[in-house]
PDB file of N, CA and C in Angstrom:
ATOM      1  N   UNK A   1      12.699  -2.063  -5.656  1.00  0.00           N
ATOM      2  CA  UNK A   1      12.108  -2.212  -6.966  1.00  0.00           C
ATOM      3  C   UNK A   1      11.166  -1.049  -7.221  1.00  0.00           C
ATOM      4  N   UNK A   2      11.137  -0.896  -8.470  1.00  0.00           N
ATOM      5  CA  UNK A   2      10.151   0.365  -8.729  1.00  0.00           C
ATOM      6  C   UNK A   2       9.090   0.005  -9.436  1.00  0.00           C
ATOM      7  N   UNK A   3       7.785   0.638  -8.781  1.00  0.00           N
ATOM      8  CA  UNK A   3       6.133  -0.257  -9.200  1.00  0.00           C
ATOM      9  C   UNK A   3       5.666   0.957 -10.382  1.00  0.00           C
ATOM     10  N   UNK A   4       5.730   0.850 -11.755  1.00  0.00           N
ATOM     11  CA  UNK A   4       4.640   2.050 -12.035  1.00  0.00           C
ATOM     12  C   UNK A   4       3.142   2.094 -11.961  1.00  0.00           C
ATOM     13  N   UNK A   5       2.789   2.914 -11.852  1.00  0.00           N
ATOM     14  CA  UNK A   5       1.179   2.862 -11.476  1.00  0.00           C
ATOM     15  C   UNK A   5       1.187   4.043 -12.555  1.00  0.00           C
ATOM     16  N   UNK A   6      -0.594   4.045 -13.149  1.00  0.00           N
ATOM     17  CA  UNK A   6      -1.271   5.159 -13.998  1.00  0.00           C
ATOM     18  C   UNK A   6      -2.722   5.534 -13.211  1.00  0.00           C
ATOM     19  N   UNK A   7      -2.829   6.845 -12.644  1.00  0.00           N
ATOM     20  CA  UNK A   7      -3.980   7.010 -11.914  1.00  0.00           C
ATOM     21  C   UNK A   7      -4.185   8.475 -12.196  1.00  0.00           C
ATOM     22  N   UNK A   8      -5.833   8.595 -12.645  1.00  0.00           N
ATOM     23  CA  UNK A   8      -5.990   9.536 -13.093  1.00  0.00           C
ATOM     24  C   UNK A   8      -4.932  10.838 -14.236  1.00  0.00           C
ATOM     25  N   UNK A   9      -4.720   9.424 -14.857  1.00  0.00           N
ATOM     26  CA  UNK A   9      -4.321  10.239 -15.895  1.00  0.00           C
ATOM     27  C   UNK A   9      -2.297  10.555 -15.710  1.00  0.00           C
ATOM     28  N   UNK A  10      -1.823  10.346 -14.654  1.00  0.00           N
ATOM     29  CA  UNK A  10      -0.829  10.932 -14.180  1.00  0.00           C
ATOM     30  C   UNK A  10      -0.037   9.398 -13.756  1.00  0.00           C
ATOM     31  N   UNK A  11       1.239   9.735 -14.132  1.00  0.00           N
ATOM     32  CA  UNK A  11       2.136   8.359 -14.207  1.00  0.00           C
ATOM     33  C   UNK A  11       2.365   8.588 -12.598  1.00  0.00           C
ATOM     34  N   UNK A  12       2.977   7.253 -11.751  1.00  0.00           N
ATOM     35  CA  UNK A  12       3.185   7.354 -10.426  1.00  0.00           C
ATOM     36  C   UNK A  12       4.697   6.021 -10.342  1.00  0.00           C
ATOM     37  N   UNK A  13       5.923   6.651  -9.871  1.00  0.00           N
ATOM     38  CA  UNK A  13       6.663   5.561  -9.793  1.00  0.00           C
ATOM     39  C   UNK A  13       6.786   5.525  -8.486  1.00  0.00           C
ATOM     40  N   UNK A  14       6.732   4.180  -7.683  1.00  0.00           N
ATOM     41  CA  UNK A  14       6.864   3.839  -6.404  1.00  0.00           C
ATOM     42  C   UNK A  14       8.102   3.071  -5.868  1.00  0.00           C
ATOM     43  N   UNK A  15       8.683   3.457  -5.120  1.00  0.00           N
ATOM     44  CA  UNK A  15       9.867   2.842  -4.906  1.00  0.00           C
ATOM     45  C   UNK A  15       9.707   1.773  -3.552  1.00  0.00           C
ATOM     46  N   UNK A  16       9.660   0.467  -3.528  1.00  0.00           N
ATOM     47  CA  UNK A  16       9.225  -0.230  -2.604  1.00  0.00           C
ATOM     48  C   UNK A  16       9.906  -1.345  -2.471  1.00  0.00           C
ATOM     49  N   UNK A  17       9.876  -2.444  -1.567  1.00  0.00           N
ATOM     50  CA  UNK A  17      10.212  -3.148  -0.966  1.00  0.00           C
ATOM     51  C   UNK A  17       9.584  -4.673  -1.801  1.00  0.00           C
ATOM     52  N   UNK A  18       9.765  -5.198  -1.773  1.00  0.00           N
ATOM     53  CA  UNK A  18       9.022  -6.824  -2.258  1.00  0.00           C
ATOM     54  C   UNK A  18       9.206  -7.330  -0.957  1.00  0.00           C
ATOM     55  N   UNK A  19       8.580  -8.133  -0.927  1.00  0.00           N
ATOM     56  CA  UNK A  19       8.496  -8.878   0.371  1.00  0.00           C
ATOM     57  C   UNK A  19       8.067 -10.214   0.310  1.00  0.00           C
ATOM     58  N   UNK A  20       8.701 -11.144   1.205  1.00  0.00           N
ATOM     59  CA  UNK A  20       8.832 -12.835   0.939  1.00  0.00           C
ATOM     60  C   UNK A  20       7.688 -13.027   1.622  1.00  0.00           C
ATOM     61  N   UNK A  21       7.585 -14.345   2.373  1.00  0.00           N
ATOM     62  CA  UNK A  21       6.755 -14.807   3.337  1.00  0.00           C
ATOM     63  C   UNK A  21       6.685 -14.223   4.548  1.00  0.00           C
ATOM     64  N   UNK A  22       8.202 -13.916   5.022  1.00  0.00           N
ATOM     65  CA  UNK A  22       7.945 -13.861   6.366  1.00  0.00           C
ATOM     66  C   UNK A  22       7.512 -12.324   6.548  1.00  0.00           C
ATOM     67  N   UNK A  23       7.981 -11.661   5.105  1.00  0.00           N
ATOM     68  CA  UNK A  23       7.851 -10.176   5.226  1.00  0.00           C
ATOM     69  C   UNK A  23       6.124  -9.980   5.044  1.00  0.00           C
ATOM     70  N   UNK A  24       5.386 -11.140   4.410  1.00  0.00           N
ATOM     71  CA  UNK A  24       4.046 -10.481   4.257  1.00  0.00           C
ATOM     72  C   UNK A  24       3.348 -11.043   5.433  1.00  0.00           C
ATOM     73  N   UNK A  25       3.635 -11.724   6.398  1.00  0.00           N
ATOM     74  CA  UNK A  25       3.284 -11.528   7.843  1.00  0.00           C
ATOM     75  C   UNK A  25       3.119 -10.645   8.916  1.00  0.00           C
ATOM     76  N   UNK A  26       4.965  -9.953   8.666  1.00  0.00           N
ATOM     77  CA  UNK A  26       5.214  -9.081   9.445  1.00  0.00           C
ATOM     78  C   UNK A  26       4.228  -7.567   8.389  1.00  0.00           C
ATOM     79  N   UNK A  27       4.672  -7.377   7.433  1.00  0.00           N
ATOM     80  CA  UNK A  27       3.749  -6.194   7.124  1.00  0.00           C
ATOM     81  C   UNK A  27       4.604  -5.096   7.641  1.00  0.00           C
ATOM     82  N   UNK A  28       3.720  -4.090   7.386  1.00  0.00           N
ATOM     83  CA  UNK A  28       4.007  -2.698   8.087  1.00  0.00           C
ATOM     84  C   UNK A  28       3.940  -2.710   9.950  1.00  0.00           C
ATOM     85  N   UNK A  29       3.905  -4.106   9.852  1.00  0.00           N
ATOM     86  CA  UNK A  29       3.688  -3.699  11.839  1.00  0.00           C
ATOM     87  C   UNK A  29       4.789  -3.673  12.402  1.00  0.00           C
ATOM     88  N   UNK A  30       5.007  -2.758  13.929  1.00  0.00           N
ATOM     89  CA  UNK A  30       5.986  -2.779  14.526  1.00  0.00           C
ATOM     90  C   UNK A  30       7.474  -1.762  13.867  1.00  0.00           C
ATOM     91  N   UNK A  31       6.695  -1.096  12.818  1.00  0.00           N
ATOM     92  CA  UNK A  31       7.934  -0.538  12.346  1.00  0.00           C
ATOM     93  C   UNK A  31       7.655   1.396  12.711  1.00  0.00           C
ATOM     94  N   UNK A  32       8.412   1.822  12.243  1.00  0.00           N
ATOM     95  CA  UNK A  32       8.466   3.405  12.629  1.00  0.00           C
ATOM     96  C   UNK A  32       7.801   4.053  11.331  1.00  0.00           C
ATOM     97  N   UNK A  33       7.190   4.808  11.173  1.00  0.00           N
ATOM     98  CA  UNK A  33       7.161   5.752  10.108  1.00  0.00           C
ATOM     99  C   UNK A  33       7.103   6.659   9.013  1.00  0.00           C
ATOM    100  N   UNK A  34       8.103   7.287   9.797  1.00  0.00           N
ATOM    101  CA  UNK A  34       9.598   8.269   9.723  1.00  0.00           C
ATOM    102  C   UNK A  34      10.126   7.510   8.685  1.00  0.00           C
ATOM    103  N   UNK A  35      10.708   6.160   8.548  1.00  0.00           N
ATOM    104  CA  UNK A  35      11.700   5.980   7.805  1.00  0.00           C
ATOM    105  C   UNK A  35      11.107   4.476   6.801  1.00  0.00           C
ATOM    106  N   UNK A  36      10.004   4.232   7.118  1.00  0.00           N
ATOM    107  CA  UNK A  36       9.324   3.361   6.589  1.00  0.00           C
ATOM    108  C   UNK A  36       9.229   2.898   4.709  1.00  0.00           C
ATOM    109  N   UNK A  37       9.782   2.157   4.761  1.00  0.00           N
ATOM    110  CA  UNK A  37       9.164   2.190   2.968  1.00  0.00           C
ATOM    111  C   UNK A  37       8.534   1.730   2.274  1.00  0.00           C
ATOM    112  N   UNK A  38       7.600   1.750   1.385  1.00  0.00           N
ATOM    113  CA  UNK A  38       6.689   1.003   0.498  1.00  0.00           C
ATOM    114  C   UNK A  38       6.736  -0.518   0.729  1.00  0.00           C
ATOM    115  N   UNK A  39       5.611  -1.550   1.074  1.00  0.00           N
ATOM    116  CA  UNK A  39       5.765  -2.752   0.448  1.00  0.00           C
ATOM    117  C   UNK A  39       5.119  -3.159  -0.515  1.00  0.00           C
ATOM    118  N   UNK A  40       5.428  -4.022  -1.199  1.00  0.00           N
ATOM    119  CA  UNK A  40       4.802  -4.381  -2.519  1.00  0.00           C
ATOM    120  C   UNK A  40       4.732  -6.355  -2.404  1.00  0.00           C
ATOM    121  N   UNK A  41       3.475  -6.732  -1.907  1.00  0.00           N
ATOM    122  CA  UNK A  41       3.068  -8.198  -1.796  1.00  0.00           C
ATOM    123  C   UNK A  41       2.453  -8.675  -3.244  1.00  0.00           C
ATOM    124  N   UNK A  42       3.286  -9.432  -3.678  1.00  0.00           N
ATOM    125  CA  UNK A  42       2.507 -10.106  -4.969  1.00  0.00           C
ATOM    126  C   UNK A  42       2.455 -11.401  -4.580  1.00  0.00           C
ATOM    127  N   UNK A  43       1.508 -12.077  -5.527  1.00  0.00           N
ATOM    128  CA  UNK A  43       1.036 -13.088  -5.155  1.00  0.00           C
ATOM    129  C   UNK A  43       0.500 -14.019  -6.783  1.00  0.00           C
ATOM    130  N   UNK A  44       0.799 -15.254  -6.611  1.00  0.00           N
ATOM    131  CA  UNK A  44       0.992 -15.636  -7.620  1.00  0.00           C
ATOM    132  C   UNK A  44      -0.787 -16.522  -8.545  1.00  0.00           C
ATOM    133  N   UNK A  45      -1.378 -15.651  -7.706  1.00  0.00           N
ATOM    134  CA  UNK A  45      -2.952 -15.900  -8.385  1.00  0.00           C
ATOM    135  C   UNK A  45      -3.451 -14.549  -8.212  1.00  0.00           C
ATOM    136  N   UNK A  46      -4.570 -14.542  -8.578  1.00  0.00           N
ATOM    137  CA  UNK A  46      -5.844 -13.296  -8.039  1.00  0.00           C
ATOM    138  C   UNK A  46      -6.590 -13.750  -6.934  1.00  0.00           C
ATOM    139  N   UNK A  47      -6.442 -13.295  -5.735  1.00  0.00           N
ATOM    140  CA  UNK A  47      -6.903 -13.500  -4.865  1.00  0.00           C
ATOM    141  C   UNK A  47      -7.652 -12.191  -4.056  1.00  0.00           C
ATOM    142  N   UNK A  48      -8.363 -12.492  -2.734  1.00  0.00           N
ATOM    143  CA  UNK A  48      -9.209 -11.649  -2.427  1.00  0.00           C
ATOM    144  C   UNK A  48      -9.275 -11.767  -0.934  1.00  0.00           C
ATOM    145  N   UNK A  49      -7.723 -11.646  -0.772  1.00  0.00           N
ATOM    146  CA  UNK A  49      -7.386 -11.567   1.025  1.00  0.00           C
ATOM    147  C   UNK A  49      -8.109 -10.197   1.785  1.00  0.00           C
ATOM    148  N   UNK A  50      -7.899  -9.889   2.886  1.00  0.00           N
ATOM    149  CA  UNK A  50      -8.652  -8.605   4.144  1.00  0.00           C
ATOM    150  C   UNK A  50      -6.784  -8.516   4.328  1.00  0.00           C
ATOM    151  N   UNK A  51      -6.611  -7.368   4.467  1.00  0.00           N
ATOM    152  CA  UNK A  51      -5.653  -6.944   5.061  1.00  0.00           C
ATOM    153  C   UNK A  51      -6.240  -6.463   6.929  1.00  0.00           C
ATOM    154  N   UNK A  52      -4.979  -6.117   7.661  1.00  0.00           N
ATOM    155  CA  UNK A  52      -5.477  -5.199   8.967  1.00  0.00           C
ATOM    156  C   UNK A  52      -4.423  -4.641   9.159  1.00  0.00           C
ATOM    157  N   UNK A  53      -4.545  -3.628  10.438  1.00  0.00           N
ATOM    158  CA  UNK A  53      -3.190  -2.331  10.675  1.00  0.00           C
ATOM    159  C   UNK A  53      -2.936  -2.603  12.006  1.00  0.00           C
ATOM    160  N   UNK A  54      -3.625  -3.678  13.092  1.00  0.00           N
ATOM    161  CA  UNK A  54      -3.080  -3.900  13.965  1.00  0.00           C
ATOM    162  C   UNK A  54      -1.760  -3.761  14.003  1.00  0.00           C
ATOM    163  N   UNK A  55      -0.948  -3.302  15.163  1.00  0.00           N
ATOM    164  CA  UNK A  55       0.217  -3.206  15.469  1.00  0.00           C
ATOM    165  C   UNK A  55       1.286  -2.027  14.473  1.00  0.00           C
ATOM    166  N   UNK A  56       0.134  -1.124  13.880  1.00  0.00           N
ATOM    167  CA  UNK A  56       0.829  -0.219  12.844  1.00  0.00           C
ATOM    168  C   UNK A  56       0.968   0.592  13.253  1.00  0.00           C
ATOM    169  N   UNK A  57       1.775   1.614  13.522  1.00  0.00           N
ATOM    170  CA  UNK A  57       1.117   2.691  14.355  1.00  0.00           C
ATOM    171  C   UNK A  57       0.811   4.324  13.408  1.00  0.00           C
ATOM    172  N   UNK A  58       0.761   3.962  12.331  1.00  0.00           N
ATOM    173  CA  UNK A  58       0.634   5.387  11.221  1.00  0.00           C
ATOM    174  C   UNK A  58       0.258   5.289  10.439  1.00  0.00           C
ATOM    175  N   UNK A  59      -0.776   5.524   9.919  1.00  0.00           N
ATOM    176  CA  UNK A  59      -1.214   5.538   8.365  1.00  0.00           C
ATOM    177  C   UNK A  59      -1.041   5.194   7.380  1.00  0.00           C
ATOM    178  N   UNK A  60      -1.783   4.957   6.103  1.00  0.00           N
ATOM    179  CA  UNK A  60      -0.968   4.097   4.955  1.00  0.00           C
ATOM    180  C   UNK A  60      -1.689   4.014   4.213  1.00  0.00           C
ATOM    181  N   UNK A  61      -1.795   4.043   2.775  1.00  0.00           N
ATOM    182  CA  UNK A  61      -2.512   3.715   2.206  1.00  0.00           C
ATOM    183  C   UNK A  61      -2.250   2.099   1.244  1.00  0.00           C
ATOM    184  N   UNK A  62      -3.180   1.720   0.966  1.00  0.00           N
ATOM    185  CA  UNK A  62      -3.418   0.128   0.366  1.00  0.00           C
ATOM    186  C   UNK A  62      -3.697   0.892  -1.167  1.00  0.00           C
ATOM    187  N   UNK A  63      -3.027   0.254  -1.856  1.00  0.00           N
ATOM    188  CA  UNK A  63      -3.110   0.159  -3.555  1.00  0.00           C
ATOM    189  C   UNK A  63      -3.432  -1.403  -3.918  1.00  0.00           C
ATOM    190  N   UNK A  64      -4.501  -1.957  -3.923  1.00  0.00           N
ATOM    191  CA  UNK A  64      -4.821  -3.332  -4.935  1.00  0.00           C
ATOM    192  C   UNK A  64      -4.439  -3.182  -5.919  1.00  0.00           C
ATOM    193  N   UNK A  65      -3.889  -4.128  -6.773  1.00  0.00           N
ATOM    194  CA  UNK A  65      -3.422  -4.001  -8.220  1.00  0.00           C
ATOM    195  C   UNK A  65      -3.437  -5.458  -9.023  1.00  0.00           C
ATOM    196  N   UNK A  66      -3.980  -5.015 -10.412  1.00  0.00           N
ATOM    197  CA  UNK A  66      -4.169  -6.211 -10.963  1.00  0.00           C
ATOM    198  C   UNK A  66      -2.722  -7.018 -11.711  1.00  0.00           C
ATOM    199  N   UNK A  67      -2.773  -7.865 -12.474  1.00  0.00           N
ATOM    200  CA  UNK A  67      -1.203  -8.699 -12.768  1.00  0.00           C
ATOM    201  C   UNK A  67      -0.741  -7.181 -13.386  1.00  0.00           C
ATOM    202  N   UNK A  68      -1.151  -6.720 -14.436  1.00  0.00           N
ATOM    203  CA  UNK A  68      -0.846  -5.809 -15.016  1.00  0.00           C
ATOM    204  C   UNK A  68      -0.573  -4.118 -14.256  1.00  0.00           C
ATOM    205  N   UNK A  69      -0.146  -4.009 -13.110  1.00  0.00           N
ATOM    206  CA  UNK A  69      -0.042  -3.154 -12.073  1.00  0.00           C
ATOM    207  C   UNK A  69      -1.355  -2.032 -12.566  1.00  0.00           C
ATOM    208  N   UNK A  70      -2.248  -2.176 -12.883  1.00  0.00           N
ATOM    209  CA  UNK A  70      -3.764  -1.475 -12.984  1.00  0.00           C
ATOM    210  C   UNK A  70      -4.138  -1.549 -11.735  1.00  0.00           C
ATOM    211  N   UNK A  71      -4.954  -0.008 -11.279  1.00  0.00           N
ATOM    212  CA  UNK A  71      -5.400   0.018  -9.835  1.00  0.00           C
ATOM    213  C   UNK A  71      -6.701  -0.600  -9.738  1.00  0.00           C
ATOM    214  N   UNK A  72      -6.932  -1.761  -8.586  1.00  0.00           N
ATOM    215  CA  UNK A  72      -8.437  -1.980  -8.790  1.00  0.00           C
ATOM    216  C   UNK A  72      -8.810  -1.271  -7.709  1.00  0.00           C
ATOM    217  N   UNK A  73      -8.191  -0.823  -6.239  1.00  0.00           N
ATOM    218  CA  UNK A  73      -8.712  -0.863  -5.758  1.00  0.00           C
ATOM    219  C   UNK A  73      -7.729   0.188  -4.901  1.00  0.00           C
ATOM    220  N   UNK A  74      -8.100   1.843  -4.155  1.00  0.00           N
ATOM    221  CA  UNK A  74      -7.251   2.710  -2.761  1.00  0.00           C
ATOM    222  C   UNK A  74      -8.120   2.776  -1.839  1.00  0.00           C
ATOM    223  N   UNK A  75      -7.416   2.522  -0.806  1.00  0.00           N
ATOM    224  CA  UNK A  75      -8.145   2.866   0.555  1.00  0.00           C
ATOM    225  C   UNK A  75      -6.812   3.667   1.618  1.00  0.00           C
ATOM    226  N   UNK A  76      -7.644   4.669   2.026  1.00  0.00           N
ATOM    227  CA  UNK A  76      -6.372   5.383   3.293  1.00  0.00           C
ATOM    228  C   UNK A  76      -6.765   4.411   4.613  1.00  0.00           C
ATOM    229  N   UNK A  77      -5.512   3.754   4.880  1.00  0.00           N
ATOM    230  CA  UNK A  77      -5.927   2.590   6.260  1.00  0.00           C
ATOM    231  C   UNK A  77      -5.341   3.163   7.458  1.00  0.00           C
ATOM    232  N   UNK A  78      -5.976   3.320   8.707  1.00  0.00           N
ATOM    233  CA  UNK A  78      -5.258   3.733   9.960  1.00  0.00           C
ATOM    234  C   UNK A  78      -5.409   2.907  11.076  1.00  0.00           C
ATOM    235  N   UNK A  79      -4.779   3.556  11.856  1.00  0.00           N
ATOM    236  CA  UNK A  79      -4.061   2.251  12.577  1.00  0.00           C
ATOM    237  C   UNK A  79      -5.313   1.528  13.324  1.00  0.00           C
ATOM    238  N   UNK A  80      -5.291   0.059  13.825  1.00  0.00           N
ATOM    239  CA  UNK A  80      -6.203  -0.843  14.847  1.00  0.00           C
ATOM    240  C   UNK A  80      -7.545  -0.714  14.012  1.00  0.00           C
ATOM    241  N   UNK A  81      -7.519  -0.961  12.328  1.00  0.00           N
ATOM    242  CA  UNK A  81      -8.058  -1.449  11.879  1.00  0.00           C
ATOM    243  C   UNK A  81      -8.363  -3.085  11.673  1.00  0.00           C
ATOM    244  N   UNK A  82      -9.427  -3.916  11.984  1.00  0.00           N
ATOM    245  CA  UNK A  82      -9.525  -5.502  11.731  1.00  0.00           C
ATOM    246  C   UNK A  82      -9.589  -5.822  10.675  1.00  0.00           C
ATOM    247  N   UNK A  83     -10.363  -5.461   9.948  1.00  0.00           N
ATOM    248  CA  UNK A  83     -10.160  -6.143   8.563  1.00  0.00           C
ATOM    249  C   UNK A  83     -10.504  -5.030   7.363  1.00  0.00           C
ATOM    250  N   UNK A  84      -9.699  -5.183   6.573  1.00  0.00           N
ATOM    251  CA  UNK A  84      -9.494  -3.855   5.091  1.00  0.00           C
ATOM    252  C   UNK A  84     -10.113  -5.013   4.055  1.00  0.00           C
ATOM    253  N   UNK A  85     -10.942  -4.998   3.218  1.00  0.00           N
ATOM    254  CA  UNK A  85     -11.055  -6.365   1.851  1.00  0.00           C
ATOM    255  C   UNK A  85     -11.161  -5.160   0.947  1.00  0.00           C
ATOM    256  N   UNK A  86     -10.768  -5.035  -0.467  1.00  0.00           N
ATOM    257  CA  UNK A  86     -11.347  -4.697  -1.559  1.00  0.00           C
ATOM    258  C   UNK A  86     -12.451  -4.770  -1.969  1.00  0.00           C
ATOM    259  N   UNK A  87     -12.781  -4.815  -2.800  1.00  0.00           N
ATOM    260  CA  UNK A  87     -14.294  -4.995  -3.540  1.00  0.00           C
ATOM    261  C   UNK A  87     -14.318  -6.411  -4.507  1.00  0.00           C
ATOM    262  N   UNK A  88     -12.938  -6.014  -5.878  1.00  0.00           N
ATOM    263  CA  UNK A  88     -12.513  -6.865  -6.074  1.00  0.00           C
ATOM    264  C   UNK A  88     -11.618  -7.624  -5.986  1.00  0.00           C
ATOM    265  N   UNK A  89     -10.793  -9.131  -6.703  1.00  0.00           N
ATOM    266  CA  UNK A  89      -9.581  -9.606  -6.264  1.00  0.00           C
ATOM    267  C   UNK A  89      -8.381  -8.531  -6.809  1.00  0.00           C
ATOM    268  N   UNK A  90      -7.511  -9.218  -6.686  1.00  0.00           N
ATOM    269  CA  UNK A  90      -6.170  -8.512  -7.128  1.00  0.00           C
ATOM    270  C   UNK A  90      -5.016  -9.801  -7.372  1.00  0.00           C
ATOM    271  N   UNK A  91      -4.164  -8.893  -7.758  1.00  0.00           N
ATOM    272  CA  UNK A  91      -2.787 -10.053  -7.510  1.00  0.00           C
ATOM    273  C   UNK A  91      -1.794  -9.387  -7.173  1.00  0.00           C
ATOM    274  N   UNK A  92      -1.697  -8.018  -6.436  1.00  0.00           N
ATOM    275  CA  UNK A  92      -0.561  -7.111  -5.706  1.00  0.00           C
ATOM    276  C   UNK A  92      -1.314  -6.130  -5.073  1.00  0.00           C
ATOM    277  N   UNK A  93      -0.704  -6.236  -3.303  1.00  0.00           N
ATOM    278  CA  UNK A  93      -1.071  -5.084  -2.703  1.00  0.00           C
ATOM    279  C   UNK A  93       0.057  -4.224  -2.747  1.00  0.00           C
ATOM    280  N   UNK A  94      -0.132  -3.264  -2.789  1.00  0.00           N
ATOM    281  CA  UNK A  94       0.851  -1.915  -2.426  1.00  0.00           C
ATOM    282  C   UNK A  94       1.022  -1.173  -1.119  1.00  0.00           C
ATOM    283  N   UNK A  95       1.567  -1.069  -0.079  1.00  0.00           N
ATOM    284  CA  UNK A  95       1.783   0.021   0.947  1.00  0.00           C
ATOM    285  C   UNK A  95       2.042   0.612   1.070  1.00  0.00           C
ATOM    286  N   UNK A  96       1.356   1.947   0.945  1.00  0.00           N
ATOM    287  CA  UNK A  96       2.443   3.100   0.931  1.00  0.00           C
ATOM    288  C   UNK A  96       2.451   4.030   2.213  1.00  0.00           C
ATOM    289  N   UNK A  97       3.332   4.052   3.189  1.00  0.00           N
ATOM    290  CA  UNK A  97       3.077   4.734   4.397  1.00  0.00           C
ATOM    291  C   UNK A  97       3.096   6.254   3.959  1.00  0.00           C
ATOM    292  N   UNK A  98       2.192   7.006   4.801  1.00  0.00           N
ATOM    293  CA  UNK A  98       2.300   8.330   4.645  1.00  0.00           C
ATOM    294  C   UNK A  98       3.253   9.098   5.466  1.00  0.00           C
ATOM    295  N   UNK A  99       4.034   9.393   4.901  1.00  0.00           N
ATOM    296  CA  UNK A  99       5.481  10.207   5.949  1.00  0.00           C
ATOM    297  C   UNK A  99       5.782  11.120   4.658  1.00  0.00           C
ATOM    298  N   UNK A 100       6.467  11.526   5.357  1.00  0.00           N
ATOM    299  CA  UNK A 100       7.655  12.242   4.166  1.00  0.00           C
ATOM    300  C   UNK A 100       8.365  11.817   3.146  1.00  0.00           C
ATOM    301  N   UNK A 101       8.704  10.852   3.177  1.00  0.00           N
ATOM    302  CA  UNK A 101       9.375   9.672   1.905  1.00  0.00           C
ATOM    303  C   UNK A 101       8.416  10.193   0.580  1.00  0.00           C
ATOM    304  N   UNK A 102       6.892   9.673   1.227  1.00  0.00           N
ATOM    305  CA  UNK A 102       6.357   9.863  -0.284  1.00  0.00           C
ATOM    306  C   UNK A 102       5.248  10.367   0.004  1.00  0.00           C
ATOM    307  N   UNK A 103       5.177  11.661   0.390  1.00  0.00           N
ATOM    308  CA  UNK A 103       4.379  12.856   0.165  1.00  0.00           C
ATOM    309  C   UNK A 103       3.464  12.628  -0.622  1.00  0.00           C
ATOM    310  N   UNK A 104       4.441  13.297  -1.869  1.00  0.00           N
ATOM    311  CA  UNK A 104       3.984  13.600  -3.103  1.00  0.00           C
ATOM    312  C   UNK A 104       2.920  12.485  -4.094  1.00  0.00           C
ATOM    313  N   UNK A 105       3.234  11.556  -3.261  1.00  0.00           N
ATOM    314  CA  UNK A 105       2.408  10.027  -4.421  1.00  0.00           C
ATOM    315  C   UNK A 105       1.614  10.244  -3.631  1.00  0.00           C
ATOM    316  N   UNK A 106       1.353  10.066  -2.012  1.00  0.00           N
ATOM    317  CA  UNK A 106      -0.029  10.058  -1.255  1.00  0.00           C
ATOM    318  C   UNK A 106      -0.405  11.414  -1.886  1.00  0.00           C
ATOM    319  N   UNK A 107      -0.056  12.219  -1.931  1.00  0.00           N
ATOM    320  CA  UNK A 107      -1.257  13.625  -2.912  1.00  0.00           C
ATOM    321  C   UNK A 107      -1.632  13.063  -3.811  1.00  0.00           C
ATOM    322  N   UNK A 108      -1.256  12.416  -4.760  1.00  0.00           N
ATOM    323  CA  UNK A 108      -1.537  12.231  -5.791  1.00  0.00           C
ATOM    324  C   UNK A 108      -3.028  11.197  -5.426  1.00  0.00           C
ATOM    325  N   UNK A 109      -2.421  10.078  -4.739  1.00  0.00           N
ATOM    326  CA  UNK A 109      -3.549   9.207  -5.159  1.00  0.00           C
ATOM    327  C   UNK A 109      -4.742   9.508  -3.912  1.00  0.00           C
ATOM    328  N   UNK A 110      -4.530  10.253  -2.835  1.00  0.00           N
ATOM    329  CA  UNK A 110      -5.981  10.829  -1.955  1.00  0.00           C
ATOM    330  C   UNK A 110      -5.899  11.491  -1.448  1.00  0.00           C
ATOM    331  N   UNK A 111      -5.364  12.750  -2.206  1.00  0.00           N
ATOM    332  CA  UNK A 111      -5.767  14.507  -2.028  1.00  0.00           C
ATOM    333  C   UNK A 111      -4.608  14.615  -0.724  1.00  0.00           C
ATOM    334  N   UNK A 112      -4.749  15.887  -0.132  1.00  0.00           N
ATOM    335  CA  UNK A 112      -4.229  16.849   0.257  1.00  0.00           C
ATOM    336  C   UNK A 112      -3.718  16.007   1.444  1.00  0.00           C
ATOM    337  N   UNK A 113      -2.522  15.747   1.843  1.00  0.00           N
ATOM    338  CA  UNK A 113      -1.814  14.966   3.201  1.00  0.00           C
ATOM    339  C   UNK A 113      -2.239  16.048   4.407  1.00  0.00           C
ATOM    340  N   UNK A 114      -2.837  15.425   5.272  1.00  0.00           N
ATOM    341  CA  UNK A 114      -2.870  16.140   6.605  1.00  0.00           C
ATOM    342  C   UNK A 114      -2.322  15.544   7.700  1.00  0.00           C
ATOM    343  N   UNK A 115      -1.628  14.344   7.222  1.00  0.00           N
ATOM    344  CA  UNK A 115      -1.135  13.676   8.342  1.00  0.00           C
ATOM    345  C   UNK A 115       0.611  13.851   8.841  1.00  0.00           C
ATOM    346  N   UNK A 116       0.926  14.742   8.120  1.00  0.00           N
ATOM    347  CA  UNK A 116       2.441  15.151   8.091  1.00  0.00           C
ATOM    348  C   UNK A 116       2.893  15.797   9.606  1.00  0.00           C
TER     349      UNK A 116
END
């Protein structure tokens, strides 16, 4: 599925994954990468969960987003982090691993990739 996002001015289309129950358990853990792709957890209120990166082993950034895919909230998350919270609620997180897939959107939304 494709998420649009508007940040700083500049349109952003994300190509990602939706994910059920069992997928917003598993998360980004245990996976590679290299070949990794976006998840996109929605949730059917505004809520104000902690994410963590245990068992992640690469970088990523978190996009909070409100019903209306508006950013409330980026953070760059790395790995054997305990707990990530926003500031405010949301009703969609975004994952976007930093690899090569999507470069170009991690520039966009927190500067210059050094993790390539």
């Amino acid at each position: 599925m494709q998420v649009g996002l508007k940040f700083k001015g500049k349109k952003i289309v994300v190509e990602a994954s939706r994910v059920g129950f069992f997928g917003r358990i598993r998360g980004l853990m245990f996976r590679e990468g290299r070949g990794c792709p976006a998840l996109l957890f929605e949730f059917n209120r505004n809520v104000n969960y902690a994410i963590h990166s245990c068992f992640v082993k690469f970088p990523f950034i978190a996009v909070w987003l409100d019903g209306d895919n508006k950013i409330v909230e980026i953070k760059e998350i790395y790995p054997w982090k305990f707990s990530i919270k926003p500031k405010k609620s949301f009703k969609k997180l975004l994952e976007v691993p930093i690899n090569e897939k999507y470069h170009l959107i991690v520039k966009v939304l927190v500067g210059v990739q050094k993790h390539l």
